[in-house]
PDB file of N, CA and C in Angstrom:
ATOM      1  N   UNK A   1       0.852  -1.170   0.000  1.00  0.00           N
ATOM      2  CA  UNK A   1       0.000   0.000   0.000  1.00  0.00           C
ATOM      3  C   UNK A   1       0.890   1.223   0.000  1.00  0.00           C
ATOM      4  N   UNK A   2       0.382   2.342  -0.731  1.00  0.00           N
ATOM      5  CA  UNK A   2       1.283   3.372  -0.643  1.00  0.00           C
ATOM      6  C   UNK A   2       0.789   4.516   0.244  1.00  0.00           C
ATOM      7  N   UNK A   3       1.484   5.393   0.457  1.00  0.00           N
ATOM      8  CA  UNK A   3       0.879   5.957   1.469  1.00  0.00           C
ATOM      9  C   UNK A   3      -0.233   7.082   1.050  1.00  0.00           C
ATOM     10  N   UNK A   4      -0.830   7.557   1.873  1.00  0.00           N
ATOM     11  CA  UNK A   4      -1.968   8.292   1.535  1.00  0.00           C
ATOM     12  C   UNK A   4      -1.177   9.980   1.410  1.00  0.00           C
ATOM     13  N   UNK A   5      -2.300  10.405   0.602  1.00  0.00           N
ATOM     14  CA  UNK A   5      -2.005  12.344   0.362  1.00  0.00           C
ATOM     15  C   UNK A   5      -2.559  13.115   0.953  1.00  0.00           C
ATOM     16  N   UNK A   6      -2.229  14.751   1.315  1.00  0.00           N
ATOM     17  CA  UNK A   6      -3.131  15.243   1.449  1.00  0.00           C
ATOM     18  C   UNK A   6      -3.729  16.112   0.350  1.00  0.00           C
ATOM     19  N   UNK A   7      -4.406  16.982   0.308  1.00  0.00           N
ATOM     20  CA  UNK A   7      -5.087  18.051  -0.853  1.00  0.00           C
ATOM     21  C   UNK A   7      -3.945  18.529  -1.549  1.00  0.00           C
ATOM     22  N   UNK A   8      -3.163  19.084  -0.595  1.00  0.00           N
ATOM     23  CA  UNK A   8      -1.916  19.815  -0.652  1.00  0.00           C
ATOM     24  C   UNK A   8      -0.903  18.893  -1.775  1.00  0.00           C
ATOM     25  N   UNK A   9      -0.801  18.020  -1.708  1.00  0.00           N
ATOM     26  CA  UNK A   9      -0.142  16.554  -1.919  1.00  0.00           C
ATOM     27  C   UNK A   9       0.938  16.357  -1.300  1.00  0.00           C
ATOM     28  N   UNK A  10       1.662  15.011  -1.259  1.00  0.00           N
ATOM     29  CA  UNK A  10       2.298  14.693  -0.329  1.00  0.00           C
ATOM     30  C   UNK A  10       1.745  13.549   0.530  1.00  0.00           C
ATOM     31  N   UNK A  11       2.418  13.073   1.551  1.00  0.00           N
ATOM     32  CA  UNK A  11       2.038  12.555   2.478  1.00  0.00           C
ATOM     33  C   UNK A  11       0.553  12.967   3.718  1.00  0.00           C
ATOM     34  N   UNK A  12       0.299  12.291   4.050  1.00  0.00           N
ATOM     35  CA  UNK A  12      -0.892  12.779   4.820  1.00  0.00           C
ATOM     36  C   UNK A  12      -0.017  13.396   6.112  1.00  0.00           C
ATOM     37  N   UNK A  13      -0.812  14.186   6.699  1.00  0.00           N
ATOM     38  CA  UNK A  13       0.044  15.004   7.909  1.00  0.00           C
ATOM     39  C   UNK A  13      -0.322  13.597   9.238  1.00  0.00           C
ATOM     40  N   UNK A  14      -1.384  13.045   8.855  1.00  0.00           N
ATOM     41  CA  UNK A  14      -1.354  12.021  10.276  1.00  0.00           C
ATOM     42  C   UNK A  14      -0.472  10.699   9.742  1.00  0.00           C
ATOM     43  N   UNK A  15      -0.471  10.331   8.608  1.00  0.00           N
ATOM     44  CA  UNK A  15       0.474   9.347   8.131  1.00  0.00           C
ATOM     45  C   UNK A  15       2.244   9.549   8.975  1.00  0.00           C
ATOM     46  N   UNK A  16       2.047  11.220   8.487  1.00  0.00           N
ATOM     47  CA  UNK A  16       3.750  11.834   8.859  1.00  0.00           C
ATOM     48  C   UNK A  16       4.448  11.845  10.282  1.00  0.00           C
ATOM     49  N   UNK A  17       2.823  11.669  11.391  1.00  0.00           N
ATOM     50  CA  UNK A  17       3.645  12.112  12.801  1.00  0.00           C
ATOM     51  C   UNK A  17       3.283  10.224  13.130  1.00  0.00           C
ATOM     52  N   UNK A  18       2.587   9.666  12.822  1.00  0.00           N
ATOM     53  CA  UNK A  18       2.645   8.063  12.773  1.00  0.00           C
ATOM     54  C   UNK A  18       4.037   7.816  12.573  1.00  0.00           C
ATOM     55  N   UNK A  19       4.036   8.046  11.526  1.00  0.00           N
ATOM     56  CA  UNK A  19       5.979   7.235  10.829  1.00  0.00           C
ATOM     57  C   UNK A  19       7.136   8.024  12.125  1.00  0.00           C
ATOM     58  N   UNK A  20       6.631   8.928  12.375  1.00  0.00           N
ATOM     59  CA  UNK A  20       7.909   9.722  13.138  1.00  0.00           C
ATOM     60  C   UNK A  20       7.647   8.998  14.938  1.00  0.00           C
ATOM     61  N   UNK A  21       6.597   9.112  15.322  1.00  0.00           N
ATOM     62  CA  UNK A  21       6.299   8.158  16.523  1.00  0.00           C
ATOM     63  C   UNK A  21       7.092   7.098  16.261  1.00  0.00           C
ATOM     64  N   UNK A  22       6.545   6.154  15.131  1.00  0.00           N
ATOM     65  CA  UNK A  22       7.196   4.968  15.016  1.00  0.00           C
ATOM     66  C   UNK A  22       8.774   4.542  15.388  1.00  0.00           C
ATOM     67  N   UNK A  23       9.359   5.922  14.985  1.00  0.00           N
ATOM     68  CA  UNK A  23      10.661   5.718  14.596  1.00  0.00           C
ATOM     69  C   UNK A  23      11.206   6.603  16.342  1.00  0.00           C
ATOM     70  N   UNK A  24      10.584   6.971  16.762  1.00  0.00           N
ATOM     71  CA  UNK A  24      10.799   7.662  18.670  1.00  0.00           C
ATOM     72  C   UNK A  24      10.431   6.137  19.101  1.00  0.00           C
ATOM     73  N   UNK A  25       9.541   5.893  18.854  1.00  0.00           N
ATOM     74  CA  UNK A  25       9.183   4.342  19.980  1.00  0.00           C
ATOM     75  C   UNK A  25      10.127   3.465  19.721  1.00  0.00           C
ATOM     76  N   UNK A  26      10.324   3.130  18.350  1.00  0.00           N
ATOM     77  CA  UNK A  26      11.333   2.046  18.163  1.00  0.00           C
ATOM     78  C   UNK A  26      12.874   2.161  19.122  1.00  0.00           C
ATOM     79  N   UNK A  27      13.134   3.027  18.668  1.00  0.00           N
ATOM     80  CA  UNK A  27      14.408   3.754  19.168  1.00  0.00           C
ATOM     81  C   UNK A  27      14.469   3.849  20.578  1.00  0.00           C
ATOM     82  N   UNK A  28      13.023   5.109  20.955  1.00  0.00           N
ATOM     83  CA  UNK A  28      13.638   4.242  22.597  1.00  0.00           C
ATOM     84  C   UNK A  28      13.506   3.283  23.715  1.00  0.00           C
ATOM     85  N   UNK A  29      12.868   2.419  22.759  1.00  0.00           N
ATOM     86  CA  UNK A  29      12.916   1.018  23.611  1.00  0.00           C
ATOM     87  C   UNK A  29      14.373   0.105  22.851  1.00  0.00           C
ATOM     88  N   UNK A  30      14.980   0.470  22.566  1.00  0.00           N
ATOM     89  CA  UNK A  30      16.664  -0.531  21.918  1.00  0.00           C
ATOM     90  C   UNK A  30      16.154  -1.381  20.819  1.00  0.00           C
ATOM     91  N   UNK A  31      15.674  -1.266  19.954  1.00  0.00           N
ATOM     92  CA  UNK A  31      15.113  -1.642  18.703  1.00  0.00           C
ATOM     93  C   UNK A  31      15.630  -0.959  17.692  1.00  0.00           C
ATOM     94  N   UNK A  32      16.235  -1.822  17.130  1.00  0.00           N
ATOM     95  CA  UNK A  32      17.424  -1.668  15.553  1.00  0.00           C
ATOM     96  C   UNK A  32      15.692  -1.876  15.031  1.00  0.00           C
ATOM     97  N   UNK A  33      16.074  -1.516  13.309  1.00  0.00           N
ATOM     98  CA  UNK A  33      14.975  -1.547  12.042  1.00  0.00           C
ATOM     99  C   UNK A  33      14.655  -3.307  11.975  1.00  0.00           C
ATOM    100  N   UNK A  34      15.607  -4.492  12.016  1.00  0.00           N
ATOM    101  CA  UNK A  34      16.178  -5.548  11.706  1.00  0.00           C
ATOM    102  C   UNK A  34      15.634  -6.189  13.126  1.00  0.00           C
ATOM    103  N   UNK A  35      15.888  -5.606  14.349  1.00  0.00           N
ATOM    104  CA  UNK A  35      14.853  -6.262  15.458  1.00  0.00           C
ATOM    105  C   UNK A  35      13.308  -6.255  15.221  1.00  0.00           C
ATOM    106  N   UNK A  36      12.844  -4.698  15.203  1.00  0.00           N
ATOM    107  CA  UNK A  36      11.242  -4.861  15.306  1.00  0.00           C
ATOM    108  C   UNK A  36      10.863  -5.749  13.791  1.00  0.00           C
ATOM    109  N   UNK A  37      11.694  -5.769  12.832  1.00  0.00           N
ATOM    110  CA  UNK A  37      11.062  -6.096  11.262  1.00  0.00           C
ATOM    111  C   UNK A  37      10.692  -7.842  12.115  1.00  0.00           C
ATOM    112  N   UNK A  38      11.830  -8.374  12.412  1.00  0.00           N
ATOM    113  CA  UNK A  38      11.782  -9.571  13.315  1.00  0.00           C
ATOM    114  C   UNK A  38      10.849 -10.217  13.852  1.00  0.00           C
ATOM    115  N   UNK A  39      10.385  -8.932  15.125  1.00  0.00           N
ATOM    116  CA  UNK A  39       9.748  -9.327  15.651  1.00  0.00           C
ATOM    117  C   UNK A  39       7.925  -9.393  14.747  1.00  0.00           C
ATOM    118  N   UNK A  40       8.067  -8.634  13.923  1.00  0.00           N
ATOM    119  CA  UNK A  40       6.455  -8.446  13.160  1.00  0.00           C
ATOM    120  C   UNK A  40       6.486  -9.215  11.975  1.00  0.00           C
ATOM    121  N   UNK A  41       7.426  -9.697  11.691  1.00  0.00           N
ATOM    122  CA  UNK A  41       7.351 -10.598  10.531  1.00  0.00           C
ATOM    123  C   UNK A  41       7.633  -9.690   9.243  1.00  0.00           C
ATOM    124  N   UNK A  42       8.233  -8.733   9.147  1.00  0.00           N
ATOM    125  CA  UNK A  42       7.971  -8.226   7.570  1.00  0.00           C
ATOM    126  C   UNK A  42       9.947  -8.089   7.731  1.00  0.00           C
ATOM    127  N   UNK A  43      10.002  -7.348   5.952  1.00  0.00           N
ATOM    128  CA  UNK A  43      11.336  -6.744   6.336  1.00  0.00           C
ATOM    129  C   UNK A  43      12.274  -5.786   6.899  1.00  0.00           C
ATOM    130  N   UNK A  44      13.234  -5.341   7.372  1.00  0.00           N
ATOM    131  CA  UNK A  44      13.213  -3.993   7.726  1.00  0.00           C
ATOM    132  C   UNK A  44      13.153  -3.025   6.890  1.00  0.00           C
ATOM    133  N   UNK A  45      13.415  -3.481   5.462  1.00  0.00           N
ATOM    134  CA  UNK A  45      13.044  -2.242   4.360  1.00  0.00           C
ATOM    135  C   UNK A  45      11.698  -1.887   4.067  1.00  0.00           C
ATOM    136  N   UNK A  46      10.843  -2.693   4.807  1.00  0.00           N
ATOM    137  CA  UNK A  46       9.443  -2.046   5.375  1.00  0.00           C
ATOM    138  C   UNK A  46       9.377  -1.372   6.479  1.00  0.00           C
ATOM    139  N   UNK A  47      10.066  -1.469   7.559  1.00  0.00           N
ATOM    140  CA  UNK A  47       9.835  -0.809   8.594  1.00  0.00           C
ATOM    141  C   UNK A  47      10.723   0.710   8.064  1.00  0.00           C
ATOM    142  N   UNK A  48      11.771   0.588   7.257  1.00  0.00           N
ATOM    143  CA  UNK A  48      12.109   1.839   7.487  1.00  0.00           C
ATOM    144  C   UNK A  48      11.479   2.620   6.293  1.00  0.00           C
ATOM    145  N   UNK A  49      10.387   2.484   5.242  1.00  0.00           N
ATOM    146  CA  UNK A  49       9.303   2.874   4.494  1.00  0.00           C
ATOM    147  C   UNK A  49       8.330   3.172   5.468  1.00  0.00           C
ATOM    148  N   UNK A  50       7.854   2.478   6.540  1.00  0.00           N
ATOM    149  CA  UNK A  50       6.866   3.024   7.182  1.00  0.00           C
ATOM    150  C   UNK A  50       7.485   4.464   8.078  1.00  0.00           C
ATOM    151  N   UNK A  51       8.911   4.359   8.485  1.00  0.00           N
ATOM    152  CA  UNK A  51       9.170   5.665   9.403  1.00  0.00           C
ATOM    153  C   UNK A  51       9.401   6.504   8.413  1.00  0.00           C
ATOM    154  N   UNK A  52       9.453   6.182   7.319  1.00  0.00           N
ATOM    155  CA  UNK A  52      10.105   7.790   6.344  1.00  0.00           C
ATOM    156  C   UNK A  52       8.436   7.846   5.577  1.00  0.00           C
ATOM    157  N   UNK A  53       7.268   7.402   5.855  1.00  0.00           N
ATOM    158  CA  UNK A  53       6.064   7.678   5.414  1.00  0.00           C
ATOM    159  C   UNK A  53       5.451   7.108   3.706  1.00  0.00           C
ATOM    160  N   UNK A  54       6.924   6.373   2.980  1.00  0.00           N
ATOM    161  CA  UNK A  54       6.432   5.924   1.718  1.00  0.00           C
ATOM    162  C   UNK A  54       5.927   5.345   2.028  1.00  0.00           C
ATOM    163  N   UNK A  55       5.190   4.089   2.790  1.00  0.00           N
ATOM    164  CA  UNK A  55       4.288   3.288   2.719  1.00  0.00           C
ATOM    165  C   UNK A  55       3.352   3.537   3.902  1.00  0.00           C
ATOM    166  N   UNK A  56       2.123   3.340   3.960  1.00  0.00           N
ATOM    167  CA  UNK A  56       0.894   3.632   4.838  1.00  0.00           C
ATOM    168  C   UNK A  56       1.397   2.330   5.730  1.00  0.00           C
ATOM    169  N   UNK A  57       0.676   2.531   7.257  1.00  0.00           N
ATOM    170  CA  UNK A  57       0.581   1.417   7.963  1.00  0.00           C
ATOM    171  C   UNK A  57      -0.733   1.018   7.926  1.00  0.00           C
ATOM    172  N   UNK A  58      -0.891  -0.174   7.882  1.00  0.00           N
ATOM    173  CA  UNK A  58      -2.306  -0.546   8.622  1.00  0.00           C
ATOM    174  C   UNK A  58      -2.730  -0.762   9.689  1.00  0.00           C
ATOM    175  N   UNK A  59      -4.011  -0.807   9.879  1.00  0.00           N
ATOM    176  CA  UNK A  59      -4.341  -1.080  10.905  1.00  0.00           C
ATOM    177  C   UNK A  59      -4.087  -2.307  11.939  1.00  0.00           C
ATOM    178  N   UNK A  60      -4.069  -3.276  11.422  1.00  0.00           N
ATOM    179  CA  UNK A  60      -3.656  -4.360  11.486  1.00  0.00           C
ATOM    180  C   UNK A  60      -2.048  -4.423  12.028  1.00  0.00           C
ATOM    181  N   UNK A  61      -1.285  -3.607  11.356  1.00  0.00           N
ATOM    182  CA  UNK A  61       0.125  -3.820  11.577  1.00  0.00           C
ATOM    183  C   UNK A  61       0.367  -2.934  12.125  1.00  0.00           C
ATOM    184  N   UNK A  62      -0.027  -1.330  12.737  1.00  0.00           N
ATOM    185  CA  UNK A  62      -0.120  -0.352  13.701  1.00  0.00           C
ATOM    186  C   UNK A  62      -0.248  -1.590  15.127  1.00  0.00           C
ATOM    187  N   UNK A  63      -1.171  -2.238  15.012  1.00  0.00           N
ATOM    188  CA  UNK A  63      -1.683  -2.877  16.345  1.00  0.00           C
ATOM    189  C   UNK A  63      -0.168  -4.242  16.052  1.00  0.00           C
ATOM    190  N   UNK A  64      -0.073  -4.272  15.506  1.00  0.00           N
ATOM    191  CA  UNK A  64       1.022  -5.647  15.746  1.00  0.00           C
ATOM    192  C   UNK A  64       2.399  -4.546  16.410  1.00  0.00           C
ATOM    193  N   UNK A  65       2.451  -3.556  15.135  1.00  0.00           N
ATOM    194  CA  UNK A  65       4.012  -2.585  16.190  1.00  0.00           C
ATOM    195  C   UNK A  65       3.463  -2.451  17.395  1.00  0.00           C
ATOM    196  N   UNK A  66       2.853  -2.211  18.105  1.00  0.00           N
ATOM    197  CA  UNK A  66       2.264  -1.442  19.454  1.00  0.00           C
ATOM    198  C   UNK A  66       2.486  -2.765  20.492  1.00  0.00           C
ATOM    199  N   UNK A  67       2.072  -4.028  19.819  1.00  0.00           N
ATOM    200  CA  UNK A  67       2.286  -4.844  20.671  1.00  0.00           C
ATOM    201  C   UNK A  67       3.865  -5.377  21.064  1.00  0.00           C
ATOM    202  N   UNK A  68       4.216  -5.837  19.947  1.00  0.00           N
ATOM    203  CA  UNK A  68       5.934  -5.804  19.926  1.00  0.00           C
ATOM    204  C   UNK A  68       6.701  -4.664  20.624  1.00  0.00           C
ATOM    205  N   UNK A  69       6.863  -2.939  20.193  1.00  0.00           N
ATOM    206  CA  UNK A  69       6.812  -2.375  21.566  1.00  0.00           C
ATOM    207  C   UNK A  69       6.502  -2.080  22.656  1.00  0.00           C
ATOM    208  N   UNK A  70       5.655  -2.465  22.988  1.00  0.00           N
ATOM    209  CA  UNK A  70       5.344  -3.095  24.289  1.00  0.00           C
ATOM    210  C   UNK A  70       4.416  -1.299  24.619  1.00  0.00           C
ATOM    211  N   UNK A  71       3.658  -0.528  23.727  1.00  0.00           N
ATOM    212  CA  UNK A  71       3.224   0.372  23.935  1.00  0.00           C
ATOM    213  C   UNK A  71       1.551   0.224  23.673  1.00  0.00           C
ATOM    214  N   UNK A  72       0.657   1.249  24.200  1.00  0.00           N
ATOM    215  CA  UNK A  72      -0.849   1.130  23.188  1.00  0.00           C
ATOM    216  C   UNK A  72      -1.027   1.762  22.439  1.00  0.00           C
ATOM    217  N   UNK A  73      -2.032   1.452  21.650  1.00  0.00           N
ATOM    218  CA  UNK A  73      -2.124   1.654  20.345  1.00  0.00           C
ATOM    219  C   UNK A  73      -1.991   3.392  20.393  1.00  0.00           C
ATOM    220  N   UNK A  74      -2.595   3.884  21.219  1.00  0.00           N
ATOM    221  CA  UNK A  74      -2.863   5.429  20.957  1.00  0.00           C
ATOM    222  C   UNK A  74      -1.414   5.953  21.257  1.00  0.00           C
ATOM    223  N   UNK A  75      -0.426   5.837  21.747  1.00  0.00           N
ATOM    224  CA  UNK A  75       0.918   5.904  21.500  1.00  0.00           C
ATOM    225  C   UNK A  75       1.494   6.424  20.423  1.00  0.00           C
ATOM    226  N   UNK A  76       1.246   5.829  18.884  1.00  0.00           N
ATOM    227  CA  UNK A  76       1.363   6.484  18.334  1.00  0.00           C
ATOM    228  C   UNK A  76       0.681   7.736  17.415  1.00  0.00           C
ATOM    229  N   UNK A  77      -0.294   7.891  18.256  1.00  0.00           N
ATOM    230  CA  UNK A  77      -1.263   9.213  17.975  1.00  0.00           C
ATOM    231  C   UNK A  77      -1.042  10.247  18.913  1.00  0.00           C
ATOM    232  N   UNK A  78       0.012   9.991  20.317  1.00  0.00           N
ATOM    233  CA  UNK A  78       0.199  10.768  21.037  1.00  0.00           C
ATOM    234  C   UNK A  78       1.114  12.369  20.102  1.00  0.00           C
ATOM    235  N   UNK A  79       0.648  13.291  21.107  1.00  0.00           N
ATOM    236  CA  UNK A  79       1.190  14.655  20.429  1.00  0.00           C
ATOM    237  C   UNK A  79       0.405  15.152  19.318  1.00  0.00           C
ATOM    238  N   UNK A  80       0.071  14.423  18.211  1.00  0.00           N
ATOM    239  CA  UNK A  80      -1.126  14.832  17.513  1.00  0.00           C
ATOM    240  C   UNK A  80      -1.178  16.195  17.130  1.00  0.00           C
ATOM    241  N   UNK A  81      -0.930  17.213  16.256  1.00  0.00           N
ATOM    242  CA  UNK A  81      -1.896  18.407  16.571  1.00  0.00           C
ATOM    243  C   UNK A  81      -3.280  18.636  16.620  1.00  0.00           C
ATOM    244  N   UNK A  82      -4.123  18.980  16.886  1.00  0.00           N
ATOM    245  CA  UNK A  82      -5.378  19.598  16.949  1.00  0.00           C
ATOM    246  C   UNK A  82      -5.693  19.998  15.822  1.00  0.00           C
ATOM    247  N   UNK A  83      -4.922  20.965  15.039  1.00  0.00           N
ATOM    248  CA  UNK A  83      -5.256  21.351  13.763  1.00  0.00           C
ATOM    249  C   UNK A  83      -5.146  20.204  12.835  1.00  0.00           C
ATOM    250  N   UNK A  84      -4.313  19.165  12.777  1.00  0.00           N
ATOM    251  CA  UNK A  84      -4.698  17.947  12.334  1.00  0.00           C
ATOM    252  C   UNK A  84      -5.685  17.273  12.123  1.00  0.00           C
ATOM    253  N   UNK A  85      -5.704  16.787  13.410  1.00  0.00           N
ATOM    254  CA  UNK A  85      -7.351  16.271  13.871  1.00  0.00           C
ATOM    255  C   UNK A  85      -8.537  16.716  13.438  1.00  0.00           C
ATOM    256  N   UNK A  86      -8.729  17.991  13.729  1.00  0.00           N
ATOM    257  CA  UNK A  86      -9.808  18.942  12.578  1.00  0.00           C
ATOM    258  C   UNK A  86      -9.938  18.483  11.295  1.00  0.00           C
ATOM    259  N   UNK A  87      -8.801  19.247  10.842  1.00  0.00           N
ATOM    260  CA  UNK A  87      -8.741  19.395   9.369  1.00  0.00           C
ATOM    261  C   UNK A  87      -8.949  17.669   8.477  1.00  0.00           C
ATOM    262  N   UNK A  88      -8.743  16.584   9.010  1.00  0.00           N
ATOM    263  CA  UNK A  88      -8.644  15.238   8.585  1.00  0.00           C
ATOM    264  C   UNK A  88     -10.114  14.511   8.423  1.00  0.00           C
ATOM    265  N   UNK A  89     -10.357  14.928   7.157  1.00  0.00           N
ATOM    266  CA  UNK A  89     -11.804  13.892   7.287  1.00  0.00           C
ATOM    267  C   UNK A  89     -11.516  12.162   6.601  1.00  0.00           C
ATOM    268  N   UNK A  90     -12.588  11.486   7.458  1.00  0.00           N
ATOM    269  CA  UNK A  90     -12.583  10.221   6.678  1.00  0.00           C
ATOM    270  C   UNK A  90     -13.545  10.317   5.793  1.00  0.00           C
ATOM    271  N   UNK A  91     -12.834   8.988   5.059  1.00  0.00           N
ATOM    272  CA  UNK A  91     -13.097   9.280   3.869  1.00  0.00           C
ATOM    273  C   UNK A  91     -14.505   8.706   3.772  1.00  0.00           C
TER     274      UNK A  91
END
């Protein structure tokens, strides 16, 4: 899956602070790209597509990282902006 846009184009702004969480959580729990890929079953040249935002996460695999770091799911929605949140409709 590739990752989603916004109007603007580009990456989606909630796609962008996802991938960047991803890559704070990984990191500070002692998790190389090559550990968490490990532990979730994919490669790490997926995990490091999901922190630089070319590829979307799913839902599915949001909840598999969260478990492997040992965090909850809303973890990586923490910080969030507000103006984000607003502005983001589903689709």
């Amino acid at each position: 899956m590739s990752g989603g846009t916004n109007p603007l184009g580009g990456p989606d702004p909630v796609d962008l602070h996802i991938s960047a969480r991803l890559r704070q959580l990984r990191t500070s729990r002692g998790f190389t790209q090559k550990a968490l890929a490990d532990v979730v079953g994919i490669t790490p040249q997926q995990v490091q597509k999901y922190e630089h935002a070319r590829n979307r996460v799913s839902a599915s695999m949001l909840y598999g990282l969260a478990r492997a770091l040992g965090v909850p799911l809303w973890a990586f929605f923490e910080g969030l902006p507000q103006t984000v949140r607003q502005t983001t409709k589903a689709p």
